[in-house]
Every structure is written in C-alpha cells, then in structure tokens.
PDB file of N, CA and C in Angstrom:
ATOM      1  N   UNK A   1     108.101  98.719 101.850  1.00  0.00           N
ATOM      2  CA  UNK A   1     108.198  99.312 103.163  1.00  0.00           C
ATOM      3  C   UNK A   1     107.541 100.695 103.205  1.00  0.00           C
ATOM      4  N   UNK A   2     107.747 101.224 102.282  1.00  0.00           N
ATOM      5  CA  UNK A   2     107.035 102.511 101.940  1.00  0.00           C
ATOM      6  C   UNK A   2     105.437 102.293 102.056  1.00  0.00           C
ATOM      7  N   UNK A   3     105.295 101.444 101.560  1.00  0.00           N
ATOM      8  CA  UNK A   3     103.672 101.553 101.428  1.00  0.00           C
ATOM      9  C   UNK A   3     102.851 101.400 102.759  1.00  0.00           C
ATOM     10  N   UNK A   4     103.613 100.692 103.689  1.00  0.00           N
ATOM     11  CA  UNK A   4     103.121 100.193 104.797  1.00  0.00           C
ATOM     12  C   UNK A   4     103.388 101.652 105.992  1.00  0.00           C
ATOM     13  N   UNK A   5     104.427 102.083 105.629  1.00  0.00           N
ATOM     14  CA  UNK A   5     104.093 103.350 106.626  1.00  0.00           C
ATOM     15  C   UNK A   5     103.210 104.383 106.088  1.00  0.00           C
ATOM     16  N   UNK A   6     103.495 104.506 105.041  1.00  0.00           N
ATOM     17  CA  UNK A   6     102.474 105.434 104.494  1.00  0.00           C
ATOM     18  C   UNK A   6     100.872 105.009 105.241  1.00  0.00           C
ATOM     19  N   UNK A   7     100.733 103.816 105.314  1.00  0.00           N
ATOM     20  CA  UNK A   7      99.620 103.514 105.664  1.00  0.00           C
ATOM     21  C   UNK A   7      98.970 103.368 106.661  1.00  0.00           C
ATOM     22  N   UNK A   8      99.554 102.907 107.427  1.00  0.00           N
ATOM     23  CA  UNK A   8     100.495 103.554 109.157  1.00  0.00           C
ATOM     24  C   UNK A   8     100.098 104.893 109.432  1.00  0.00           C
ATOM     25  N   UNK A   9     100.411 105.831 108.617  1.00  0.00           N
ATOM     26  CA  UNK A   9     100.529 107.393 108.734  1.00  0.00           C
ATOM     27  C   UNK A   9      98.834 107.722 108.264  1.00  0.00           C
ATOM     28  N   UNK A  10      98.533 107.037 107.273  1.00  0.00           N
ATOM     29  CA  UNK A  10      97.184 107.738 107.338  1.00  0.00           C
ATOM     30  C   UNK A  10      96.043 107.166 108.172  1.00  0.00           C
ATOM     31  N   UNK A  11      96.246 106.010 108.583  1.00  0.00           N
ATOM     32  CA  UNK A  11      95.230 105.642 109.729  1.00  0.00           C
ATOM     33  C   UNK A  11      95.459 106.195 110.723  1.00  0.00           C
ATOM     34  N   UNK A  12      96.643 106.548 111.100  1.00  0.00           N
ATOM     35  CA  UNK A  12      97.274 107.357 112.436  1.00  0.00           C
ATOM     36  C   UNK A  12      96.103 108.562 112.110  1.00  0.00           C
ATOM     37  N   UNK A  13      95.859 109.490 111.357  1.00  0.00           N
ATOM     38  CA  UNK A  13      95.607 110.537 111.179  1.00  0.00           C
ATOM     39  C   UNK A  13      94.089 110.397 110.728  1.00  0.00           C
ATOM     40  N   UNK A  14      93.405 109.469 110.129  1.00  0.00           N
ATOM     41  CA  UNK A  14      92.325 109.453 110.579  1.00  0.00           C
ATOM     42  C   UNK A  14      91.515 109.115 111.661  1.00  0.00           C
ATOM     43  N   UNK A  15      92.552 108.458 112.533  1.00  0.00           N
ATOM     44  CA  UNK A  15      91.868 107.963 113.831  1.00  0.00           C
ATOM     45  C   UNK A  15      91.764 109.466 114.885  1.00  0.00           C
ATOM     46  N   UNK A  16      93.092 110.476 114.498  1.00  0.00           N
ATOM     47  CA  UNK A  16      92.783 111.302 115.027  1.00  0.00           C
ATOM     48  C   UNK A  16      91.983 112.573 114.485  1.00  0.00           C
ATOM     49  N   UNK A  17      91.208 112.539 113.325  1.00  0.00           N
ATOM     50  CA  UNK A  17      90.379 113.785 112.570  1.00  0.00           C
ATOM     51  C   UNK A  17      88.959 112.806 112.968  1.00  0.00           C
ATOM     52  N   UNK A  18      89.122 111.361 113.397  1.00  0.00           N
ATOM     53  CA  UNK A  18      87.434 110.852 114.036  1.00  0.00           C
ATOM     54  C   UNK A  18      87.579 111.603 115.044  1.00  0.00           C
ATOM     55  N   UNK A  19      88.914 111.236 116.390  1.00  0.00           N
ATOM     56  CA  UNK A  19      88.716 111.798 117.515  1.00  0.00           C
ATOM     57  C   UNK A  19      88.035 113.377 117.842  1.00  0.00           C
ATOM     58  N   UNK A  20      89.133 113.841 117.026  1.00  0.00           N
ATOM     59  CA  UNK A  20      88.770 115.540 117.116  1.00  0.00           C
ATOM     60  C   UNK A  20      87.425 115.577 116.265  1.00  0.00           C
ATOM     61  N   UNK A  21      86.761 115.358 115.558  1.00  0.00           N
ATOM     62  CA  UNK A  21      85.668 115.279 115.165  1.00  0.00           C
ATOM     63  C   UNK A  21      84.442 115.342 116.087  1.00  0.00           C
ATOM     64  N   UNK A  22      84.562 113.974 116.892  1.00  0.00           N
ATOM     65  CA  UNK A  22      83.568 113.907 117.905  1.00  0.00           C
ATOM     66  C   UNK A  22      84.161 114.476 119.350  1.00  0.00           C
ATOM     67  N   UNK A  23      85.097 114.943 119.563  1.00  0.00           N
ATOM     68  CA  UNK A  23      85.143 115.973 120.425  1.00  0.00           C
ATOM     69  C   UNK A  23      84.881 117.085 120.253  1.00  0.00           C
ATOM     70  N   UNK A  24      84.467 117.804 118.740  1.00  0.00           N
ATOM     71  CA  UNK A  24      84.092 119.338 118.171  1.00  0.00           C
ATOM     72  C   UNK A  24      82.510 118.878 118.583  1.00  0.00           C
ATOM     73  N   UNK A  25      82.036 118.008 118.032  1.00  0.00           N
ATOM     74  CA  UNK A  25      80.111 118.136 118.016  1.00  0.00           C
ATOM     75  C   UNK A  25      79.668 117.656 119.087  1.00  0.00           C
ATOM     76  N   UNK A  26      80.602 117.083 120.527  1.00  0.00           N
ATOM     77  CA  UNK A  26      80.034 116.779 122.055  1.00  0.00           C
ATOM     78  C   UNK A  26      80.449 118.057 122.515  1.00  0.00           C
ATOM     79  N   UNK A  27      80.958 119.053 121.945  1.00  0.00           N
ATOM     80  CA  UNK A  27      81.486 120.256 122.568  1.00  0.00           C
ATOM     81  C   UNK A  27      80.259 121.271 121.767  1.00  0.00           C
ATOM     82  N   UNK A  28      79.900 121.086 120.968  1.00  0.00           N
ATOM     83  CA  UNK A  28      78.606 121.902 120.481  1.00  0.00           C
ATOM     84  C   UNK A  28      77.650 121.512 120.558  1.00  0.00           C
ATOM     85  N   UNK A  29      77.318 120.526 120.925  1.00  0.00           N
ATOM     86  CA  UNK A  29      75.874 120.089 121.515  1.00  0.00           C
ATOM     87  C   UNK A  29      76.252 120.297 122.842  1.00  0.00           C
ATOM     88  N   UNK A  30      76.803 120.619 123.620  1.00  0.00           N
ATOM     89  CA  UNK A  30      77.227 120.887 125.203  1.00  0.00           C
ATOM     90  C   UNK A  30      76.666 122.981 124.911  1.00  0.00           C
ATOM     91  N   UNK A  31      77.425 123.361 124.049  1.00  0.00           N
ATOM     92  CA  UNK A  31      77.361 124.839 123.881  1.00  0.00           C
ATOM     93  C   UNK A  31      76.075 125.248 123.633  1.00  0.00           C
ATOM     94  N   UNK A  32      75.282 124.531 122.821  1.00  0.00           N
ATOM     95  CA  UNK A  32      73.517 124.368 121.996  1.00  0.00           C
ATOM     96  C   UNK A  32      72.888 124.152 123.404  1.00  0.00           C
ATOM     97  N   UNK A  33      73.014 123.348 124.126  1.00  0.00           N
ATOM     98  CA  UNK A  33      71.973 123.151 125.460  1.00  0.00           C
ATOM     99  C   UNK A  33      72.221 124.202 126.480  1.00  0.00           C
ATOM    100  N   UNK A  34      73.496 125.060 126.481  1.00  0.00           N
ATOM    101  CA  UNK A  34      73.990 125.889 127.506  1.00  0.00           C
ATOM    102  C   UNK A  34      73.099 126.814 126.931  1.00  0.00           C
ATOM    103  N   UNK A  35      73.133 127.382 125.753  1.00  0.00           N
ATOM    104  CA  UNK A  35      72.410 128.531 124.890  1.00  0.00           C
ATOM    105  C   UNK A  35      71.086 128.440 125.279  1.00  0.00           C
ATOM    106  N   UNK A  36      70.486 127.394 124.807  1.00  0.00           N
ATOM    107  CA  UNK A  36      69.077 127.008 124.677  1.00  0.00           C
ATOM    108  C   UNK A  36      68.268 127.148 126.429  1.00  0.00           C
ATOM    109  N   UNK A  37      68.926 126.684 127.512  1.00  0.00           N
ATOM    110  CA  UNK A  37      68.142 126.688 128.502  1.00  0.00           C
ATOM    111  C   UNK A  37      68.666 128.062 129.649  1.00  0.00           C
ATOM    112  N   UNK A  38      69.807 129.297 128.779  1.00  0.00           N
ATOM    113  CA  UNK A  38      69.704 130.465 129.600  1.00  0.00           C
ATOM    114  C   UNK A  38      68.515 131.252 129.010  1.00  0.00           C
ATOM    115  N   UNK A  39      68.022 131.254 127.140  1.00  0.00           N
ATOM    116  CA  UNK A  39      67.152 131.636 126.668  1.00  0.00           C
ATOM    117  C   UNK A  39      65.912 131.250 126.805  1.00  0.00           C
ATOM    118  N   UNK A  40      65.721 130.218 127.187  1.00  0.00           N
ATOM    119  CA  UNK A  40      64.231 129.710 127.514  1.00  0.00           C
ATOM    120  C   UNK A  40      63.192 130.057 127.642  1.00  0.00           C
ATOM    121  N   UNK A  41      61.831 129.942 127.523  1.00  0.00           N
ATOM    122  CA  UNK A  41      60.746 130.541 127.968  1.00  0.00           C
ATOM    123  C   UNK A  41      60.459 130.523 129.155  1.00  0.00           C
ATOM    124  N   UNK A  42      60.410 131.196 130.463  1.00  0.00           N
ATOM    125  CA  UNK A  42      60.147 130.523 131.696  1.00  0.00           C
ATOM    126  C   UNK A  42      59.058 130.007 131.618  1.00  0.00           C
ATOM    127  N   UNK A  43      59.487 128.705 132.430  1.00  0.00           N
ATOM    128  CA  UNK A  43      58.035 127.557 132.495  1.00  0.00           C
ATOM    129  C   UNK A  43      58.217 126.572 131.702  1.00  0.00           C
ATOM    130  N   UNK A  44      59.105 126.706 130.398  1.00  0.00           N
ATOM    131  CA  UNK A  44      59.679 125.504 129.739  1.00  0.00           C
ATOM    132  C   UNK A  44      60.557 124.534 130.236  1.00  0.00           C
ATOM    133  N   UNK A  45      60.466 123.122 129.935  1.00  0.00           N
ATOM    134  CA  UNK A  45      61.514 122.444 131.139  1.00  0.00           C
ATOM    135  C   UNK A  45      62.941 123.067 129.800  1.00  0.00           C
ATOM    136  N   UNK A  46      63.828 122.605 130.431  1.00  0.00           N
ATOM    137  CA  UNK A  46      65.184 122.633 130.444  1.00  0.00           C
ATOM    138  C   UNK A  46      65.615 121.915 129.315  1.00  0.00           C
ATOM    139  N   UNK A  47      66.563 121.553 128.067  1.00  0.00           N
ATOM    140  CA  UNK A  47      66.481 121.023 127.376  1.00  0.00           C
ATOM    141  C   UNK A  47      68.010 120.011 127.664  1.00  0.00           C
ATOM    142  N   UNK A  48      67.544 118.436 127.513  1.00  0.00           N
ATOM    143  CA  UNK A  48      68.984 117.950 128.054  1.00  0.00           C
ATOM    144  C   UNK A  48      69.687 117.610 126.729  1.00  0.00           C
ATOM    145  N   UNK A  49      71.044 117.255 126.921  1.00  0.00           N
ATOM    146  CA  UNK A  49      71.982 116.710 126.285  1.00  0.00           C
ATOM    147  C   UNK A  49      71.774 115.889 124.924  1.00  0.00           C
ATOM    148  N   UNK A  50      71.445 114.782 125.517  1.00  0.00           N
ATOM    149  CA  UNK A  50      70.422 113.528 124.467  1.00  0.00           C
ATOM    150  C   UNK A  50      69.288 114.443 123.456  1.00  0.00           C
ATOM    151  N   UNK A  51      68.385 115.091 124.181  1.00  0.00           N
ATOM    152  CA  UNK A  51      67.237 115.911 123.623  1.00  0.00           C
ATOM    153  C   UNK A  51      68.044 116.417 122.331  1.00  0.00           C
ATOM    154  N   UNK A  52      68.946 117.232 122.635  1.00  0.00           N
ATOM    155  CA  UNK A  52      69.635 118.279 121.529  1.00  0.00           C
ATOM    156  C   UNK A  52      70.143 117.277 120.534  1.00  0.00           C
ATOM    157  N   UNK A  53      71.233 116.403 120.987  1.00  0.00           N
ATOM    158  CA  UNK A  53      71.479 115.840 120.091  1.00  0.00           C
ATOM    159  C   UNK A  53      70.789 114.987 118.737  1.00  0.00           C
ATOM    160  N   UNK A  54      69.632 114.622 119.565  1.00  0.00           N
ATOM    161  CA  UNK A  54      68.445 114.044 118.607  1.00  0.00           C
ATOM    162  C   UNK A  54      68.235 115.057 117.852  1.00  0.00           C
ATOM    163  N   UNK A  55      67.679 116.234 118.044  1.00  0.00           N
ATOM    164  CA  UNK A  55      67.392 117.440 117.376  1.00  0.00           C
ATOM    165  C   UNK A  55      68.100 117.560 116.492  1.00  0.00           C
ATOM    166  N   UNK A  56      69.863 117.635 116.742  1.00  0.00           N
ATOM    167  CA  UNK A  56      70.657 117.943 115.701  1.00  0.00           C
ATOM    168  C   UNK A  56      70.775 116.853 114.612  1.00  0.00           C
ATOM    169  N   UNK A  57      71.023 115.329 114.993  1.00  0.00           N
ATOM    170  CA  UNK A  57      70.654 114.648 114.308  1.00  0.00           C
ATOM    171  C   UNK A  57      70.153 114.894 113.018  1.00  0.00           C
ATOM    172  N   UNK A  58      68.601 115.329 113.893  1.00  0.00           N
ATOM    173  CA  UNK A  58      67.120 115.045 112.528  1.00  0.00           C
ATOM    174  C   UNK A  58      67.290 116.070 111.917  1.00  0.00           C
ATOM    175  N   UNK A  59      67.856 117.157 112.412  1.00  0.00           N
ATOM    176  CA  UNK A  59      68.016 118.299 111.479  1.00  0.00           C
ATOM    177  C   UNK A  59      69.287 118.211 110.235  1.00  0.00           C
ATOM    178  N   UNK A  60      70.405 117.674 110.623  1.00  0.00           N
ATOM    179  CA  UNK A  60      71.517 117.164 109.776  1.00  0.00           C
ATOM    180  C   UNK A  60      70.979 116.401 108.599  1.00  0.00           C
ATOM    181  N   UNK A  61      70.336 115.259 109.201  1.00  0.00           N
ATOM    182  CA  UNK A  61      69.772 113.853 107.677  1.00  0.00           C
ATOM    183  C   UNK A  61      68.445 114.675 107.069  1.00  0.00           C
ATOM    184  N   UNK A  62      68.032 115.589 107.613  1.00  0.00           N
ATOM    185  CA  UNK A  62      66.871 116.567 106.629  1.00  0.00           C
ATOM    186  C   UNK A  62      67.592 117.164 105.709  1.00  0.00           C
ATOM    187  N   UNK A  63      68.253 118.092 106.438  1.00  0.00           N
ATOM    188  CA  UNK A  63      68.917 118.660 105.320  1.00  0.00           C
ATOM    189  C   UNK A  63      69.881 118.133 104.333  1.00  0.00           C
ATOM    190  N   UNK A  64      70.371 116.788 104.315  1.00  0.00           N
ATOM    191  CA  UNK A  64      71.600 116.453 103.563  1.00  0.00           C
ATOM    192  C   UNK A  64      70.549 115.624 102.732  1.00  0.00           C
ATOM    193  N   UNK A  65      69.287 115.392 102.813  1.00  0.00           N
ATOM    194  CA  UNK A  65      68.557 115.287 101.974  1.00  0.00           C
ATOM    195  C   UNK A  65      67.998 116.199 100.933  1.00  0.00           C
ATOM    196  N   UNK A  66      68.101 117.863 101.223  1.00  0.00           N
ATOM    197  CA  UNK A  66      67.482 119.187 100.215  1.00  0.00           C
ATOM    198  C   UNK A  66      68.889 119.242  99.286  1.00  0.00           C
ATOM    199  N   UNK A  67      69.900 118.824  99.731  1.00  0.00           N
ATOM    200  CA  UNK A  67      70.914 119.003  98.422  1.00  0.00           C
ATOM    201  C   UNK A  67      70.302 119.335  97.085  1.00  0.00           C
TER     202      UNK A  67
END
C-alpha cells in the first residue's frame, strides 16, 4: 500500500513541476517579445510569439550541445 501512494505522490508532483515548468517559459517567451519589440530598431517588423520561441529553441539545443 505504501508503494502505491508513494507513487501516487510522485506523479502528483511531477505532473505539477511539468505544469509550472511550461507556465515559467510561456511566461518568458511572453517577457522576451515584450523586451524585444519596445527595443527595436524602428522600421524592424515586430517580433511574434512563435518567432521567439523558435529562436529560443535553436538557441537551447546549440548550446546543450557546447557542454
């Protein structure tokens, strides 16, 4: 019986460190595009949502490749 709540308890708790997870990096790629298009160059378009995230992406699997 033990084993089964225990187990219970840690899926409980990883389902919520995914949640809060991807609510921290849709909340910083929201903060990254707010940044990015008050600094802008005028005359540059605007940088959207999707855009950044790709960005962050390719920049993440680059670098977890220089390890």
């Amino acid at each position: 019986m033990r084993d089964e709540i225990r187990k219970e308890i840690v899926a409980y708790l990883r389902t919520m460190y995914q949640s809060s997870a991807i609510t921290d990096a849709l909340e910083l790629i929201q903060n990254r595009v707010r940044s990015y298009n008050r600094c802008k160059i005028e005359g540059e378009p605007e940088m959207t949502f999707d855009e950044m995230a790709e960005l962050l992406i390719e920049k993440l699997t680059t670098y977890r490749g220089k390890r």
